[in-house]
C-alpha atoms as a PDB file:
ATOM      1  CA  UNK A   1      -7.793   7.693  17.321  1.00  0.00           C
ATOM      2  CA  UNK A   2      -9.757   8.204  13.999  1.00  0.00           C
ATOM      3  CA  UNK A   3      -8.167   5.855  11.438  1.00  0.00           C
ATOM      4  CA  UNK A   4      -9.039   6.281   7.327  1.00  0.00           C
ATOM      5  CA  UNK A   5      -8.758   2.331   6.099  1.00  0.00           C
ATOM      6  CA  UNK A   6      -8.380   1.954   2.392  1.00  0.00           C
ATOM      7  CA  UNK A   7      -6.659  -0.795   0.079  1.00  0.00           C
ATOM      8  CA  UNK A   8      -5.960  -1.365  -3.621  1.00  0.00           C
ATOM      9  CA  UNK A   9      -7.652  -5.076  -3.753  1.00  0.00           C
ATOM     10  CA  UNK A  10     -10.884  -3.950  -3.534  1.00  0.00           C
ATOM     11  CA  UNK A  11     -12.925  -3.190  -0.650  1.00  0.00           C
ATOM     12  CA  UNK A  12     -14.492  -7.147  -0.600  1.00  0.00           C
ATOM     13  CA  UNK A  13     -10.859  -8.557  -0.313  1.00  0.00           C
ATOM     14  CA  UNK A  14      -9.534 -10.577   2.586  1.00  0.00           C
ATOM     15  CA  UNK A  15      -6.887  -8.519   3.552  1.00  0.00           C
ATOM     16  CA  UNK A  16      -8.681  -5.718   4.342  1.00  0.00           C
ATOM     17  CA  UNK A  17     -11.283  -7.087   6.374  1.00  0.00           C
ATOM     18  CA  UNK A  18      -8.229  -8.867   8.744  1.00  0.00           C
ATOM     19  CA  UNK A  19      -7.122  -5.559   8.993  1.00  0.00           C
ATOM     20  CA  UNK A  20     -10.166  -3.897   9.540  1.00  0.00           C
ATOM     21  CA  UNK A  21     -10.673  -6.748  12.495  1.00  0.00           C
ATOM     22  CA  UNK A  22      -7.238  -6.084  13.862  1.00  0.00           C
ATOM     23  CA  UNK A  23      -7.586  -2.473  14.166  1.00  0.00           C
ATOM     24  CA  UNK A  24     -10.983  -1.686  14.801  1.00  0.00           C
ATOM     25  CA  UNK A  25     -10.585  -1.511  18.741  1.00  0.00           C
ATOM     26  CA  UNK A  26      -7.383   1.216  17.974  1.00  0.00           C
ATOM     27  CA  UNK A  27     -10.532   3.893  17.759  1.00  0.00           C
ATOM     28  CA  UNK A  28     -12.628   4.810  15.145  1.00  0.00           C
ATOM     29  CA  UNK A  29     -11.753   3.137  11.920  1.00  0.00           C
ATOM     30  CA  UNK A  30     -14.124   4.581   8.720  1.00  0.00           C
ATOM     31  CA  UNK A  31     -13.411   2.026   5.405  1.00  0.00           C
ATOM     32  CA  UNK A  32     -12.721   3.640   1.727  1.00  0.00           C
ATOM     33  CA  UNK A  33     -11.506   1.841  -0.369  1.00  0.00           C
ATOM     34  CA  UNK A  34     -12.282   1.092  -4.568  1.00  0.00           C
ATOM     35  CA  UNK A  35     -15.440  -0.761  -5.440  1.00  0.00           C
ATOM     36  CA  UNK A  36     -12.896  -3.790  -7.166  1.00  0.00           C
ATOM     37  CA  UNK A  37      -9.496  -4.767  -7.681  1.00  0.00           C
ATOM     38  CA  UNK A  38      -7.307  -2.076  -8.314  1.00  0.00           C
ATOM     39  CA  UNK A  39      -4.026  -3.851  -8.037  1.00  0.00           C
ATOM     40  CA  UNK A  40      -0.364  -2.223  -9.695  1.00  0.00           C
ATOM     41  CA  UNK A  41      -2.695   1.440 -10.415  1.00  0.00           C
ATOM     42  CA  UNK A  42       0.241   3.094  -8.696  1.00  0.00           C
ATOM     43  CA  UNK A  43      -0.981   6.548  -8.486  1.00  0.00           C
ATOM     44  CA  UNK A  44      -3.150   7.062 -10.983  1.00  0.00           C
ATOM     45  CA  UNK A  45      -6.556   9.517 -10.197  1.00  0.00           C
ATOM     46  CA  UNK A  46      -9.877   9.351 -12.179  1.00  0.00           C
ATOM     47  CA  UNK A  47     -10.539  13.678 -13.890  1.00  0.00           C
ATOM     48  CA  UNK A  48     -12.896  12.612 -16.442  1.00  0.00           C
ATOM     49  CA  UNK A  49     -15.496  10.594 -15.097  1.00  0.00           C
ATOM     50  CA  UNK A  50     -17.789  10.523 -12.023  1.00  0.00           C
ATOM     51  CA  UNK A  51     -16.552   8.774  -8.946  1.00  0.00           C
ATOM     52  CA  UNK A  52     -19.581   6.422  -7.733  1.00  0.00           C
ATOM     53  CA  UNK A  53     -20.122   5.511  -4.086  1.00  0.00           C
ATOM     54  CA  UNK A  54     -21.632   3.065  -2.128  1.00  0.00           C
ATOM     55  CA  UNK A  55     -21.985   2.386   1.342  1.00  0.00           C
ATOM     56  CA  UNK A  56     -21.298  -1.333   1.195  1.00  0.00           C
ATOM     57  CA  UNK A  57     -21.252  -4.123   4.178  1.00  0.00           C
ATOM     58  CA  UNK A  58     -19.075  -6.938   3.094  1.00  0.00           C
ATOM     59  CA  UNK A  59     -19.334  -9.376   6.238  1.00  0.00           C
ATOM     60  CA  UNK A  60     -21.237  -8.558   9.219  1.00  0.00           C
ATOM     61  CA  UNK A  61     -18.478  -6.886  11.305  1.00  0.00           C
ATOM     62  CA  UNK A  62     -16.901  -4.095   8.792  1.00  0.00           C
ATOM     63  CA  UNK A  63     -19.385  -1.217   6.983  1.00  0.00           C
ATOM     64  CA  UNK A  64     -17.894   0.913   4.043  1.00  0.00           C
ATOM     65  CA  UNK A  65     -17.696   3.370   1.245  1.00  0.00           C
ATOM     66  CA  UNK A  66     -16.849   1.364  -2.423  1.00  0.00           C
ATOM     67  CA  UNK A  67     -15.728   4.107  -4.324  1.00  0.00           C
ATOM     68  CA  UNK A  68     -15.406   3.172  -8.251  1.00  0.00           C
ATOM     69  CA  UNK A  69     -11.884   4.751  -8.509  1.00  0.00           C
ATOM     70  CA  UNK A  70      -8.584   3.621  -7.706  1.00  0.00           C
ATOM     71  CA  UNK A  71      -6.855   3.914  -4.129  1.00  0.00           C
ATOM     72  CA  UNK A  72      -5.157   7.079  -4.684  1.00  0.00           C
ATOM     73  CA  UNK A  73      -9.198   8.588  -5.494  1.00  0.00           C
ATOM     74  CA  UNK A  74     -10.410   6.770  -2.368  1.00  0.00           C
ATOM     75  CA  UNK A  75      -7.705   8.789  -0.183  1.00  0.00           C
ATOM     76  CA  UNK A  76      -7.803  12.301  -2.245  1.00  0.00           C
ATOM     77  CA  UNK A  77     -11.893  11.803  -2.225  1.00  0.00           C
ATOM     78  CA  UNK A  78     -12.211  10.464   1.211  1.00  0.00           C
ATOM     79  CA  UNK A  79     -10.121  13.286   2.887  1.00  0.00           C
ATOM     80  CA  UNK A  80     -11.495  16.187   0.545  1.00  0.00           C
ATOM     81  CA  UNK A  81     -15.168  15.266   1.106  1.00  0.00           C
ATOM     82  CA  UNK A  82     -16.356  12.351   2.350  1.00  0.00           C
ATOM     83  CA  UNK A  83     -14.700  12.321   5.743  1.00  0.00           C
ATOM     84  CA  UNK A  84     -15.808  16.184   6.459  1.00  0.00           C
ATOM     85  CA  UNK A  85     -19.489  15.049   5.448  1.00  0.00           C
ATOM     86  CA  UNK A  86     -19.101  12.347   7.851  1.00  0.00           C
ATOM     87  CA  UNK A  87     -17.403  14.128  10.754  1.00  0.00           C
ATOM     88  CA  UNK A  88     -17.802  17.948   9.778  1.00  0.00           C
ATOM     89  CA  UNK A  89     -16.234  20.456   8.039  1.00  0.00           C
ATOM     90  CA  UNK A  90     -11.819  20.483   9.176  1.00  0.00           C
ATOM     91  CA  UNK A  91     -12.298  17.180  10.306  1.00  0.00           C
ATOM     92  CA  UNK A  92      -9.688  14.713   9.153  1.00  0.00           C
ATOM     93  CA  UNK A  93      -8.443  11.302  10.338  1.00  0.00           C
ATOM     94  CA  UNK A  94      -5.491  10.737  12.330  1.00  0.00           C
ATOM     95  CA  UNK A  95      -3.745   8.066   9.985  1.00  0.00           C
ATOM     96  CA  UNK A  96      -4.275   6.748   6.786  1.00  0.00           C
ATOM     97  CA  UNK A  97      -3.851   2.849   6.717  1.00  0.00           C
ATOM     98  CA  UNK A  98      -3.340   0.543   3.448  1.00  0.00           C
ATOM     99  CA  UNK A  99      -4.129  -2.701   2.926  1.00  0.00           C
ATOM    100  CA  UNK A 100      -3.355  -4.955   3.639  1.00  0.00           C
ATOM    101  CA  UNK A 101      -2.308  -5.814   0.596  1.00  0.00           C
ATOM    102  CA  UNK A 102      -2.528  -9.697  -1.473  1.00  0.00           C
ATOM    103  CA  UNK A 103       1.376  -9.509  -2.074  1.00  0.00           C
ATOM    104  CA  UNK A 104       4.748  -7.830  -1.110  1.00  0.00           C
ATOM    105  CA  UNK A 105       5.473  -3.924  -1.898  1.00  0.00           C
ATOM    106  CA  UNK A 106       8.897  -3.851  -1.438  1.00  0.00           C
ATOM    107  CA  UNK A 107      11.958  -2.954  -3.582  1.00  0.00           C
ATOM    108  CA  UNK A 108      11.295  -1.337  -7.548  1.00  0.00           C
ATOM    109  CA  UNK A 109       7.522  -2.527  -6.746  1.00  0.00           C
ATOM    110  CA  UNK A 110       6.495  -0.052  -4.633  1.00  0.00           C
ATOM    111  CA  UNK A 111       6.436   2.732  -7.676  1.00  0.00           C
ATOM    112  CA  UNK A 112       3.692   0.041  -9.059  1.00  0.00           C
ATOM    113  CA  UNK A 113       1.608  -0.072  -5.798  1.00  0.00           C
ATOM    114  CA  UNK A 114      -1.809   0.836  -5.333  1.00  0.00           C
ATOM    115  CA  UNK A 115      -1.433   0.424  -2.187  1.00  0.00           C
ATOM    116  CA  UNK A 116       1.735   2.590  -1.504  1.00  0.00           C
ATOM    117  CA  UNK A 117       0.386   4.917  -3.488  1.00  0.00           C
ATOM    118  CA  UNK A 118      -2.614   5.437  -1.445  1.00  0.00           C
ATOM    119  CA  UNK A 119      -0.821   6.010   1.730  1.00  0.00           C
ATOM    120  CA  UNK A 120       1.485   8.323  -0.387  1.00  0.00           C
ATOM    121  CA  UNK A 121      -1.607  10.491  -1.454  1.00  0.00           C
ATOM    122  CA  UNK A 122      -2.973  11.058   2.287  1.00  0.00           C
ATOM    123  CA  UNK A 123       0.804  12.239   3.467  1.00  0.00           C
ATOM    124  CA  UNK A 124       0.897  14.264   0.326  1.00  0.00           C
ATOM    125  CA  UNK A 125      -2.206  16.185   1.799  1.00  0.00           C
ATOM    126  CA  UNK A 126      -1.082  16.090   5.334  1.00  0.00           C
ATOM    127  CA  UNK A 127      -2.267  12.959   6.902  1.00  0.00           C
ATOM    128  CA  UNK A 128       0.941  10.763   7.896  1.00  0.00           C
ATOM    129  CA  UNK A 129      -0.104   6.886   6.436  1.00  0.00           C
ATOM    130  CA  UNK A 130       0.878   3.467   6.587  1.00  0.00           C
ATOM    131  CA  UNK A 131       0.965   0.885   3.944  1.00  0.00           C
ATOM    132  CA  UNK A 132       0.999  -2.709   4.985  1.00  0.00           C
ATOM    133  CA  UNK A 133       1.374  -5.963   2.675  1.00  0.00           C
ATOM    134  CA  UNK A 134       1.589  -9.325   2.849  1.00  0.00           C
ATOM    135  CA  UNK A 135       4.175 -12.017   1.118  1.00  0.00           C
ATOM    136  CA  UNK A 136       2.253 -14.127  -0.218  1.00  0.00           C
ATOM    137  CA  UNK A 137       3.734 -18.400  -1.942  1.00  0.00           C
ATOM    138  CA  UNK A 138       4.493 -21.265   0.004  1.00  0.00           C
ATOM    139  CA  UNK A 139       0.967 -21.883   0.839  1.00  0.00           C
ATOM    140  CA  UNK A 140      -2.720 -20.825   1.916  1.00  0.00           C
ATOM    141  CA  UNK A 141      -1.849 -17.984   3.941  1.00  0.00           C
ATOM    142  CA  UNK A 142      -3.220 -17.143   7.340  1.00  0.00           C
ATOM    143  CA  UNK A 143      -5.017 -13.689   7.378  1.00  0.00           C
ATOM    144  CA  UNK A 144      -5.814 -13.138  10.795  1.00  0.00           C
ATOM    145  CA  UNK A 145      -2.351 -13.978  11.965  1.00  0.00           C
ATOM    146  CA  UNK A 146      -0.828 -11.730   9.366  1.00  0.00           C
ATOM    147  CA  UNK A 147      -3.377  -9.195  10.422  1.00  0.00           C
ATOM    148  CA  UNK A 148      -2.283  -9.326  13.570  1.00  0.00           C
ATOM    149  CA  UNK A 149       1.570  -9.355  12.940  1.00  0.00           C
ATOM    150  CA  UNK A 150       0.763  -6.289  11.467  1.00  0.00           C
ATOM    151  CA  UNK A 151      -1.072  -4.770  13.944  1.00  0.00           C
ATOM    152  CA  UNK A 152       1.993  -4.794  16.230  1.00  0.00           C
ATOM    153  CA  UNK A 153       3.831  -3.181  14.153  1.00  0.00           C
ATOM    154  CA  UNK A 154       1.693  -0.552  13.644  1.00  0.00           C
ATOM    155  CA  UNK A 155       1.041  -0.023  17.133  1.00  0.00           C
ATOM    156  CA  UNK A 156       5.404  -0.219  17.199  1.00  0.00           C
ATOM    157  CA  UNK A 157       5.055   2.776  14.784  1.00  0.00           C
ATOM    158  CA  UNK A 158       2.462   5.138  16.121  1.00  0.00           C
ATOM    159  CA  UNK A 159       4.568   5.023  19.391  1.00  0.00           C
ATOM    160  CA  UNK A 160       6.313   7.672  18.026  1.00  0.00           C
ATOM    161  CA  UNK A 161       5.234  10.974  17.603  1.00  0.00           C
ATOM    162  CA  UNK A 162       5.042  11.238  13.242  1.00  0.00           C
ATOM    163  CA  UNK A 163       5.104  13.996  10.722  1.00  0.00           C
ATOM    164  CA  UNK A 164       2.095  14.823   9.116  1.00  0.00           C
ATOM    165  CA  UNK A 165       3.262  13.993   5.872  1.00  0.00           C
ATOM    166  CA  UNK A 166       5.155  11.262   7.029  1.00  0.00           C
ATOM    167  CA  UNK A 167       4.573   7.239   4.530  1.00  0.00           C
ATOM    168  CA  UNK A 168       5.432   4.315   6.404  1.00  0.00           C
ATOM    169  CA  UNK A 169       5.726   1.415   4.061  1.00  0.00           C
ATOM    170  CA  UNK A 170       5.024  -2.353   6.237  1.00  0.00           C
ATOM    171  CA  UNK A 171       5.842  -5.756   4.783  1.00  0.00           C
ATOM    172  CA  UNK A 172       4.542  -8.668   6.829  1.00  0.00           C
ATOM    173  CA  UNK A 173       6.456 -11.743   6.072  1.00  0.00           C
ATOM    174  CA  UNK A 174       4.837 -15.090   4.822  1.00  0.00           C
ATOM    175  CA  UNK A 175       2.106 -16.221   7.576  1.00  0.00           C
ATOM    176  CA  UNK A 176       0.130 -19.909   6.997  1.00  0.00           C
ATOM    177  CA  UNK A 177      -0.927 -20.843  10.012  1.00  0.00           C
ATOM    178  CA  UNK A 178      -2.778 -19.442  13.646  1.00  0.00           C
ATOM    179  CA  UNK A 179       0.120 -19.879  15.834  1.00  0.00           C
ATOM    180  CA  UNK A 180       2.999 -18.442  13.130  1.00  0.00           C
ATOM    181  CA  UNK A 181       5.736 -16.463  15.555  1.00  0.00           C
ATOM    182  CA  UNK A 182       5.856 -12.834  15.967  1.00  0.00           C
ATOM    183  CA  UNK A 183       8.579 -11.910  13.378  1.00  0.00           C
ATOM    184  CA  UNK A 184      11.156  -9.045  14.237  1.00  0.00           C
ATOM    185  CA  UNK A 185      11.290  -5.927  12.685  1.00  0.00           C
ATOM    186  CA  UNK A 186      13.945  -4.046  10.454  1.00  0.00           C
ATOM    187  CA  UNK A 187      14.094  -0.884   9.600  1.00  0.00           C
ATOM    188  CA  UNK A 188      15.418  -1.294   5.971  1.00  0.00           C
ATOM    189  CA  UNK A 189      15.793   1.068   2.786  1.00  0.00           C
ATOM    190  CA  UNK A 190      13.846   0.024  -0.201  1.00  0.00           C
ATOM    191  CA  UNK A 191      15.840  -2.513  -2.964  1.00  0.00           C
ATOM    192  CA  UNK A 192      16.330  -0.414  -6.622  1.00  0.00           C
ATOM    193  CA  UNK A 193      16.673  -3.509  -8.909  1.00  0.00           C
ATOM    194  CA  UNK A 194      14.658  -3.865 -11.757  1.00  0.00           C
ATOM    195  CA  UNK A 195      12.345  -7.049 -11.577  1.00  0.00           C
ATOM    196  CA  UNK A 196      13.539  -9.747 -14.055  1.00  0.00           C
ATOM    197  CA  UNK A 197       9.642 -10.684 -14.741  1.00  0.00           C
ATOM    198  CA  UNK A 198       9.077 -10.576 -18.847  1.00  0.00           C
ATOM    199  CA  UNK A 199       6.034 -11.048 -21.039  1.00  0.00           C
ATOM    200  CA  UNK A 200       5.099 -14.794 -22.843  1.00  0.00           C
ATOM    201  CA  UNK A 201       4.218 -14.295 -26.450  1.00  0.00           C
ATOM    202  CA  UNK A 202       1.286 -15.564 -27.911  1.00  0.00           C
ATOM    203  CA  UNK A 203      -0.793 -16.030 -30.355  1.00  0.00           C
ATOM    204  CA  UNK A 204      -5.061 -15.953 -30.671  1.00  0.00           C
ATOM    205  CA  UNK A 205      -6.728 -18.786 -32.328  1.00  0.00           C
ATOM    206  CA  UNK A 206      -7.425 -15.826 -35.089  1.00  0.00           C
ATOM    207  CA  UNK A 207      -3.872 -14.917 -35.653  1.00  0.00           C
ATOM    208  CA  UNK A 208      -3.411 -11.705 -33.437  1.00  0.00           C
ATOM    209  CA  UNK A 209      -0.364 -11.475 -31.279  1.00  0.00           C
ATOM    210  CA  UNK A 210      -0.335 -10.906 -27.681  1.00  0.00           C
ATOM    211  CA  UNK A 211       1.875 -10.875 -24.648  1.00  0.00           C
ATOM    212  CA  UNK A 212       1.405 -12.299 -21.436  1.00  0.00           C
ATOM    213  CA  UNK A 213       2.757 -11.119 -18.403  1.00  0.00           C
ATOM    214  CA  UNK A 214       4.719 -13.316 -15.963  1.00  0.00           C
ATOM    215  CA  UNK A 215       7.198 -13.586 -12.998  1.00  0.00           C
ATOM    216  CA  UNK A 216       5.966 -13.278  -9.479  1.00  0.00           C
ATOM    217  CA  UNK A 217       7.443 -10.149  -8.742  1.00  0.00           C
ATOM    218  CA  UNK A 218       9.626 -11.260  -5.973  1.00  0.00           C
ATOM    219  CA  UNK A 219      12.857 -11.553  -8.122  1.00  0.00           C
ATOM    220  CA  UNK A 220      15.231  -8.790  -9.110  1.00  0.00           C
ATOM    221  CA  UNK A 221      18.190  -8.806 -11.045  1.00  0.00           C
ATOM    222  CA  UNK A 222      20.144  -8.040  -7.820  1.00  0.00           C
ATOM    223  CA  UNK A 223      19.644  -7.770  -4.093  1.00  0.00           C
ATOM    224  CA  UNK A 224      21.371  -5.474  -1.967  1.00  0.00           C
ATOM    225  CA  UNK A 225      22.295  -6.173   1.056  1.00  0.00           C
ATOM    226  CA  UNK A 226      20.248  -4.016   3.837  1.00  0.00           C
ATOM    227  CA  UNK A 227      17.544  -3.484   1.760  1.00  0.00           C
ATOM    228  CA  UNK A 228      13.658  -4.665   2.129  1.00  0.00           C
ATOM    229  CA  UNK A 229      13.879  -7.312  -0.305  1.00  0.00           C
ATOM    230  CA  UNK A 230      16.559  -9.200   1.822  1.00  0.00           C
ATOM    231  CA  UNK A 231      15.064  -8.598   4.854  1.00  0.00           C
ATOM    232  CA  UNK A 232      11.178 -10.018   3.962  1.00  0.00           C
ATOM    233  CA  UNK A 233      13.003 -13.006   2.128  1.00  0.00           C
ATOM    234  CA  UNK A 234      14.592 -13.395   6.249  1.00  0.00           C
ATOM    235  CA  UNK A 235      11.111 -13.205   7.293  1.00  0.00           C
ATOM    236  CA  UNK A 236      11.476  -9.901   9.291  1.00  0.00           C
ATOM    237  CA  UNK A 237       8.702  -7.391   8.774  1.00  0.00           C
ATOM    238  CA  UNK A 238       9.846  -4.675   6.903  1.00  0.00           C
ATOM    239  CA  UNK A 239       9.308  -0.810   7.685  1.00  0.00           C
ATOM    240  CA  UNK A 240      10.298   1.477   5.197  1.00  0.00           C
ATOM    241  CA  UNK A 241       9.809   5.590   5.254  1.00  0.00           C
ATOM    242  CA  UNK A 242       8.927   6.579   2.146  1.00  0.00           C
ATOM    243  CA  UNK A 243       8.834  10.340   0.956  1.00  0.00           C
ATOM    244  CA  UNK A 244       7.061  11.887  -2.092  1.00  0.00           C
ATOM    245  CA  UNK A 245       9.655  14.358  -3.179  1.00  0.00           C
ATOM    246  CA  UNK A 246      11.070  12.594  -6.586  1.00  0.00           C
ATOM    247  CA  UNK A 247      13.674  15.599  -6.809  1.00  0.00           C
ATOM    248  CA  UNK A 248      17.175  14.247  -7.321  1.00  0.00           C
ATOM    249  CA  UNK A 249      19.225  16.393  -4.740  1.00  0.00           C
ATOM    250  CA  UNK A 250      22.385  15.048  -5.507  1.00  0.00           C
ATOM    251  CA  UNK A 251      22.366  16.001  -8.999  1.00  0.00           C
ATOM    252  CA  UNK A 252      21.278  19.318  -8.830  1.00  0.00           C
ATOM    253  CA  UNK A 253      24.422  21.334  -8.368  1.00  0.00           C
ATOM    254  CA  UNK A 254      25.748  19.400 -11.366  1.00  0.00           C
ATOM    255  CA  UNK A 255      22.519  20.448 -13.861  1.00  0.00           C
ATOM    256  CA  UNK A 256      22.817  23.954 -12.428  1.00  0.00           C
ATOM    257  CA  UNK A 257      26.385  24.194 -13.653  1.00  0.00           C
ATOM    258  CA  UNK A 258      26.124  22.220 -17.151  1.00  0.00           C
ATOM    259  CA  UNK A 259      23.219  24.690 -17.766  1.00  0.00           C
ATOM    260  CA  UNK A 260      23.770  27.681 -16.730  1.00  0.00           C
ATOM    261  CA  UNK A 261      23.163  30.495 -18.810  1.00  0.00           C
ATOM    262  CA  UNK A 262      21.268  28.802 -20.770  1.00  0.00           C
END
C-alpha cells in the first residue's frame, strides 16, 4: 500500500511522527506535510506566493517534504507534482492520512480543521483519506498508545473496499499512559452546535484594544445525542464520513419554486 502522510501541526510535531511509526510497516508511507504549525487553516490554499520545499528528517526514523503552505497545499501539491516526480508520471498514493492531530476535530470544528481539510482535498481529487485526531486535557498524553489506537482503526477502515473520493474523519479518545485500553468504535454523525468559546478583551500597555481568544473548543451550546461529540466525551473513537458536497438537497425544490421565473 502507498500511503500520502500529511498533518496541519507541522511536519516536526509529535503526532505525526507516532503516526508515521504506527503506520510505516502498512507499506510505503511518503511524509508532506507544512514546514510549521498550521493549526484551524481549514481549507485555505496559497495562489500568490511560491510554495518552498524541503526534504527534512525530523528524528532518525521518519524522512519528509516541509512544504511552506498549509495542509490543504501539501495534499493538492503533493498529489499534482511531487508524488509523480517521486513515483512517475499517473502515479498516486493509495490513501491520504491526517494527522494525527494535537486536539479533537469533531462536531462544528471540523469546518476549522487543517487537518480535515487536508484529507478533504485528496478525496476531492480522487484519493479516498483519513483524518485522525487526538483529545487532548486531563494530562500528558501518551502518543504512541494513541498512535496505535489509531492504527486499529484505520486498519478497521481500509477493510472495506472505499470510494475514491471517500473522507473518513477518526477521533481517538484521551490516551496518558502505555497500557491505556483499546477503546470501541462508533460510527457517529458529526455534532452542529456552535462552540460557546468567546474572545477576552484587552487592552496594550499603549492603549490599543485587542481580543483574546479562549475556550478549549470542546464545549458547545448543545450536544446531541448520537453525535461525535458525545461519543469521544464516552471515550469511544469516533469515525465519521465526511463528504465535500456543501449543496443543501433538501432545500432545493423549495428555492426552485420561490424563484422561478425569475
Amino acid at each position: 500500500m502507498k500511503i500520502l502522510l500529511t498533518n496541519d501541526d507541522g511536519i516536526h510535531a509529535p503526532g505525526i511522527e507516532a503516526l508515521y511509526a504506527a503506520i510505516k510497516d502498512m507499506g510505503q508511507v511518503t511524509v508532506i506535510a507544512p514546514s510549521d504549525v498550521q493549526s484551524a487553516t481549514s481549507h485555505g490554499i496559497t495562489f500568490h506566493t511560491p510554495l518552498l520545499v524541503e526534504e527534512v528528517a525530523p528524528n532518525a526514523h521518519m524522512r519528509g517534504y516541509a512544504v511552506d503552505g498549509r495542509p490543504a497545499d501539501c495534499v493538492k501539491l503533493g498529489l499534482r507534482r511531487i508524488w509523480p516526480d517521486l513515483f512517475g508520471a499517473g502515479e498516486r498514493p493509495d490513501v491520504v492520512i491526517s494527522g494525527m492531530n494535537s486536539g479533537a476535530n469533531v462536531g462544528i470544528n471540523v469546518i476549522y480543521s487543517g487537518t480535515v481539510a487536508a484529507a478533504v482535498e485528496s478525496a476531492f481529487l480522487g484519493v479516498p483519506a483519513i483524518a485522525v485526531s487526538l483529545h487532548m486535557g486531563g494530562g500528558v498524553s501518551h502518543w504512541r498508545r494513541a498512535a496505535e489506537i489509531a492504527r486499529h482503526a484505520i486498519d478497521e477502515v481500509l477493510k472495506h473496499r472505499i470510494d475514491p473520493h471517500t473522507v473518513v474523519n477518526i477521533n481517538v479518545p484521551r490516551t496518558h499512559s502505555a497500557d491505556a485500553p483499546m477503546p470501541k468504535m462508533r460510527v457517529v454523525s458529526m455534532n452542529t452546535a456552535a462552540g460557546i468559546d468567546n474572545y477576552e478583551r484587552r487592552e496594550s500597555p499603549a492603549g490599543q484594544v485587542y481580543y483574546w481568544p479562549n475556550g478549549n473548543g470542546m464545549e458547545f451550546f448543545h450536544t446531541k445525542e448520537g453525535t461525535d461529540v458525545e461519543a469521544l466525551n464516552d471515550r469511544f473513537i469516533t469515525v465519521t464520513p465526511l463528504q465535500y458536497d456543501l449543496t443543501d438537497t433538501h432545500r432545493m425544490a423549495a428555492w426552485r419554486e420561490r424563484l422561478a421565473g425569475r
